[in-house]
Protein backbone atom coordinates (compact mmCIF):
# COMPACT_ATOMS: atom_id res chain seq x y z
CA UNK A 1 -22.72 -38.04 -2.53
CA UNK A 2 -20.37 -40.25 -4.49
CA UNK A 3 -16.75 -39.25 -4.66
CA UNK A 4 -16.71 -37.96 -8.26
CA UNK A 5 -18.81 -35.48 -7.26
CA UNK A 6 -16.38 -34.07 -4.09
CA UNK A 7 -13.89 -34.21 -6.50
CA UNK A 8 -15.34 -32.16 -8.78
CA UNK A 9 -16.88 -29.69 -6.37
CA UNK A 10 -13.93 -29.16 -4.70
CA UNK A 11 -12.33 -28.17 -7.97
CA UNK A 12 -14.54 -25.90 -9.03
CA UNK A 13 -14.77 -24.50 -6.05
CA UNK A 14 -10.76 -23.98 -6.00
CA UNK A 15 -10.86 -22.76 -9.36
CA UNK A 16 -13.55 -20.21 -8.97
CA UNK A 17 -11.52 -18.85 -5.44
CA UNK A 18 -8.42 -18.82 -7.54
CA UNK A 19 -9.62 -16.86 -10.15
CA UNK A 20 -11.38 -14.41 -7.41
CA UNK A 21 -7.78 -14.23 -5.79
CA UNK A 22 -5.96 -13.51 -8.76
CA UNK A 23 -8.14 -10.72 -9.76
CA UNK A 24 -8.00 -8.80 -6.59
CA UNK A 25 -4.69 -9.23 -6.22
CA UNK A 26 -3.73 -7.49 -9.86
CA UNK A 27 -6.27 -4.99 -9.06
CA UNK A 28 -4.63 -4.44 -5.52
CA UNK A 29 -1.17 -4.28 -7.09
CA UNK A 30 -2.00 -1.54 -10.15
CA UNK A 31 -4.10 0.88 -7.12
CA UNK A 32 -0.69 0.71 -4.78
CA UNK A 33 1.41 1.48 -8.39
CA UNK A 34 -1.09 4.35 -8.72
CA UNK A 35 -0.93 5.90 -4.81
CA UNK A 36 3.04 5.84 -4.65
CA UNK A 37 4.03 7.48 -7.69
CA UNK A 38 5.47 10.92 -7.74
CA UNK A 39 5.27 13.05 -10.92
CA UNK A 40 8.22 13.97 -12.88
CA UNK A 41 9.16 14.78 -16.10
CA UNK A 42 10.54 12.76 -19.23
CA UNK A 43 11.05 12.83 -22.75
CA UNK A 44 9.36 10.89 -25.55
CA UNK A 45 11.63 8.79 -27.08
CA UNK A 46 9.71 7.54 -29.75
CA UNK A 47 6.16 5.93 -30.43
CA UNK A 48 4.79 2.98 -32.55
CA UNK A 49 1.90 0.23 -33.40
CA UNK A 50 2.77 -3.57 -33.17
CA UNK A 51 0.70 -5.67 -35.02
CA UNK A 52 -0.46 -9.43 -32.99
CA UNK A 53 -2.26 -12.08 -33.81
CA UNK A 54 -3.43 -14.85 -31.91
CA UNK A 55 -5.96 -17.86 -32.73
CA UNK A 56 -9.30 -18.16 -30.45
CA UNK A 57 -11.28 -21.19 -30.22
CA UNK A 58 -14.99 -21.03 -30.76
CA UNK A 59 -17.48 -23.31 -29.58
CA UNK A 60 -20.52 -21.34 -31.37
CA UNK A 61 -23.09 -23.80 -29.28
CA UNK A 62 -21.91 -24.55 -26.52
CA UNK A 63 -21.82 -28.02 -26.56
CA UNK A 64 -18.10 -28.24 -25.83
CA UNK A 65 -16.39 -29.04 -28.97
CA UNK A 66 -14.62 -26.13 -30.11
CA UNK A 67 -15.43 -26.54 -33.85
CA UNK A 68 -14.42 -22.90 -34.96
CA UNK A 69 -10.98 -21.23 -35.14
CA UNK A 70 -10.97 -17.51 -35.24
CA UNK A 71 -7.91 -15.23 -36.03
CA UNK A 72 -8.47 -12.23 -33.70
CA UNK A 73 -6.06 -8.77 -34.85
CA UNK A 74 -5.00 -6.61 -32.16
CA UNK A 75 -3.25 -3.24 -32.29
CA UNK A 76 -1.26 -2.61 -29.66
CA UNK A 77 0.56 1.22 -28.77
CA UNK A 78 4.13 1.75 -27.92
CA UNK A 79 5.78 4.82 -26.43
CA UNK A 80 9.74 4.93 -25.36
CA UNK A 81 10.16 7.54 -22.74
CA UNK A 82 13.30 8.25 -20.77
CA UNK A 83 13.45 9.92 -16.97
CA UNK A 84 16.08 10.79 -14.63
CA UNK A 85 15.26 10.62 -11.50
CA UNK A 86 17.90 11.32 -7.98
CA UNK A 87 20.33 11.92 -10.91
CA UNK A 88 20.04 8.05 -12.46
CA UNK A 89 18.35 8.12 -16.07
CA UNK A 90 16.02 5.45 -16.79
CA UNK A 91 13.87 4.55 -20.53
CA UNK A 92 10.47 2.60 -20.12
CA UNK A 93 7.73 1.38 -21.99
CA UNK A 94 4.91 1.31 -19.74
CA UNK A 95 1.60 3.63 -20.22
CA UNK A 96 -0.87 2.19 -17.77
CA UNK A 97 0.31 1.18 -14.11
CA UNK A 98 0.11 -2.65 -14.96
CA UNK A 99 -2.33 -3.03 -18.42
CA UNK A 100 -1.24 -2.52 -21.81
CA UNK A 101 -4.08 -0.67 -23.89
CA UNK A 102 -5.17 -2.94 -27.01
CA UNK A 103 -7.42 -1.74 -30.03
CA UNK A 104 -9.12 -3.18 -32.91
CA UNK A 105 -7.64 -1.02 -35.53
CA UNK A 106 -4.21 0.69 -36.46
CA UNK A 107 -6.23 3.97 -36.81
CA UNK A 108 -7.25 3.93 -33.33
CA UNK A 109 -3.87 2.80 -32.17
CA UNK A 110 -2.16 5.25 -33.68
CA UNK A 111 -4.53 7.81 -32.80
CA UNK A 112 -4.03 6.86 -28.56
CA UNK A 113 0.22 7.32 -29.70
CA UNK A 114 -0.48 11.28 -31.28
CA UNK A 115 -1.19 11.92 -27.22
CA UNK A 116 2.22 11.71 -27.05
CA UNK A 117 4.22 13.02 -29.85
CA UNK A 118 8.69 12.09 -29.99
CA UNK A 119 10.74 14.54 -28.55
CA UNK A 120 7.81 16.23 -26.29
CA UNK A 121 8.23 16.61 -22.50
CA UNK A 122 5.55 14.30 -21.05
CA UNK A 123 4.70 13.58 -17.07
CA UNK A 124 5.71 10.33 -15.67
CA UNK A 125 4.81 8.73 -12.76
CA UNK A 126 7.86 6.89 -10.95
CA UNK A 127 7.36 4.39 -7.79
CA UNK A 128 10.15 6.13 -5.71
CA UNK A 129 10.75 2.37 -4.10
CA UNK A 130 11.82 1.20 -7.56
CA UNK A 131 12.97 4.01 -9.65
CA UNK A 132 12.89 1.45 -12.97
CA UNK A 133 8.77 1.28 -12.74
CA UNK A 134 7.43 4.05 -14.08
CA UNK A 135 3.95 4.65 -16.50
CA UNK A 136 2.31 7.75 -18.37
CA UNK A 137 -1.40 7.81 -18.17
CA UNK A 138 -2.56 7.94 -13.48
CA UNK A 139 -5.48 5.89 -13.96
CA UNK A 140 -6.51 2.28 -13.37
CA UNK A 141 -7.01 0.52 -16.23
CA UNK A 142 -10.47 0.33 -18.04
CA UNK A 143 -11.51 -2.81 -17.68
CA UNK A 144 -12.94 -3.97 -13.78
CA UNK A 145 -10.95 -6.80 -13.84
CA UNK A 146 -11.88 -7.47 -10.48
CA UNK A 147 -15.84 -7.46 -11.25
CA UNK A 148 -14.93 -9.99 -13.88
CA UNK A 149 -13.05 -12.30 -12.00
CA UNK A 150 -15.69 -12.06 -9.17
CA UNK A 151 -18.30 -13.00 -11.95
CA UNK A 152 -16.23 -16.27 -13.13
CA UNK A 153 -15.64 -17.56 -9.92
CA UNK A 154 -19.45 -16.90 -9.52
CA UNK A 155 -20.26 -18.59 -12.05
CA UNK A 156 -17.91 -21.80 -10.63
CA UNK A 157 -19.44 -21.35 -7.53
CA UNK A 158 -22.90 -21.73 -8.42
CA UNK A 159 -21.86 -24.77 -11.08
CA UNK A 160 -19.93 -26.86 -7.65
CA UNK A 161 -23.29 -25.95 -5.63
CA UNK A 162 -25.39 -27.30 -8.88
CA UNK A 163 -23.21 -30.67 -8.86
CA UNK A 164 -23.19 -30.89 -4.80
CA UNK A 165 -27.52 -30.18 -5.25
CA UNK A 166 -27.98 -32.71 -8.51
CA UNK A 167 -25.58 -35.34 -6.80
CA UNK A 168 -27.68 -35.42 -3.37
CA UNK A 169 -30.81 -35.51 -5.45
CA UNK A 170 -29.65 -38.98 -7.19
């Protein structure tokens, strides 16, 4: 096995455990935020839909050169809340315990804010070690991030033990 090859194997193999790492991590992180907070009650400041854009680059077949740009839209809720809590008042932003929900249109965007309507009384959930963190909606988010990361780093896995195989077989 030539040293190219280590090299490489190694790094995929760091990548992959990386990527693993980080996603149990965040999903460790948002399931504490989730367990320790207490319920109490806040006001709706006031609720929006920002607008952002970003650029993706496509690689339509997958031969490495990304020859495509594509302009991707997302829509993404706001909602201002205030809470006092052991007699300190506090204003937040946050809905989900560490996410922020995105959708493809303003419709649906705006549809998620009418949940919570300005100057209604909503529930918020406050970590009592930090009063300042705070979030609307108990749940973990939608999306398994953990499941994904475990797939990429899979995936990296299986590519190092490819190279390791192919450069043994040369």
């Amino acid at each position: 096995m030539n040293l190219e090859s280590v090299i490489a194997i190694v790094a995929l193999v760091g990548v992959g455990a990386a990527i693993v790492t980080g996603g149990w991590i965040v999903q460790q992180e948002e399931q504490q935020r989730v367990e320790n907070a207490v319920e109490h009650e806040g006001t709706v400041r006031n609720t929006g839909v920002e607008r952002a854009e970003r650029t993706e680059r496509r690689d339509p077949d997958n031969d490495g050169q990304y020859e495509r740009r594509e302009r991707v839209v997302e829509f993404l809720p706001t909602v201002r809340y205030t809470y006092t809590y052991e007699g300190t008042e506090y204003e937040s932003g946050s809905i989900y315990p560490v996410s922020r929900p995105e959708f493809d249109s303003r419709a649906e965007a705006e549809n998620f804010t009418a949940r919570f309507p300005e100057g209604e009384r909503v529930t918020v959930y406050v970590n009592e070690a930090d009063p300042s963190e705070s979030f609307l909606i108990e749940q973990e988010s939608g999306t398994p991030l953990l499941v994904v990361a475990a797939v990429f780093g899979g995936l990296l896995w299986l590519l190092a033990a490819a190279v390791g195989y192919r450069s043994t077989r040369e």
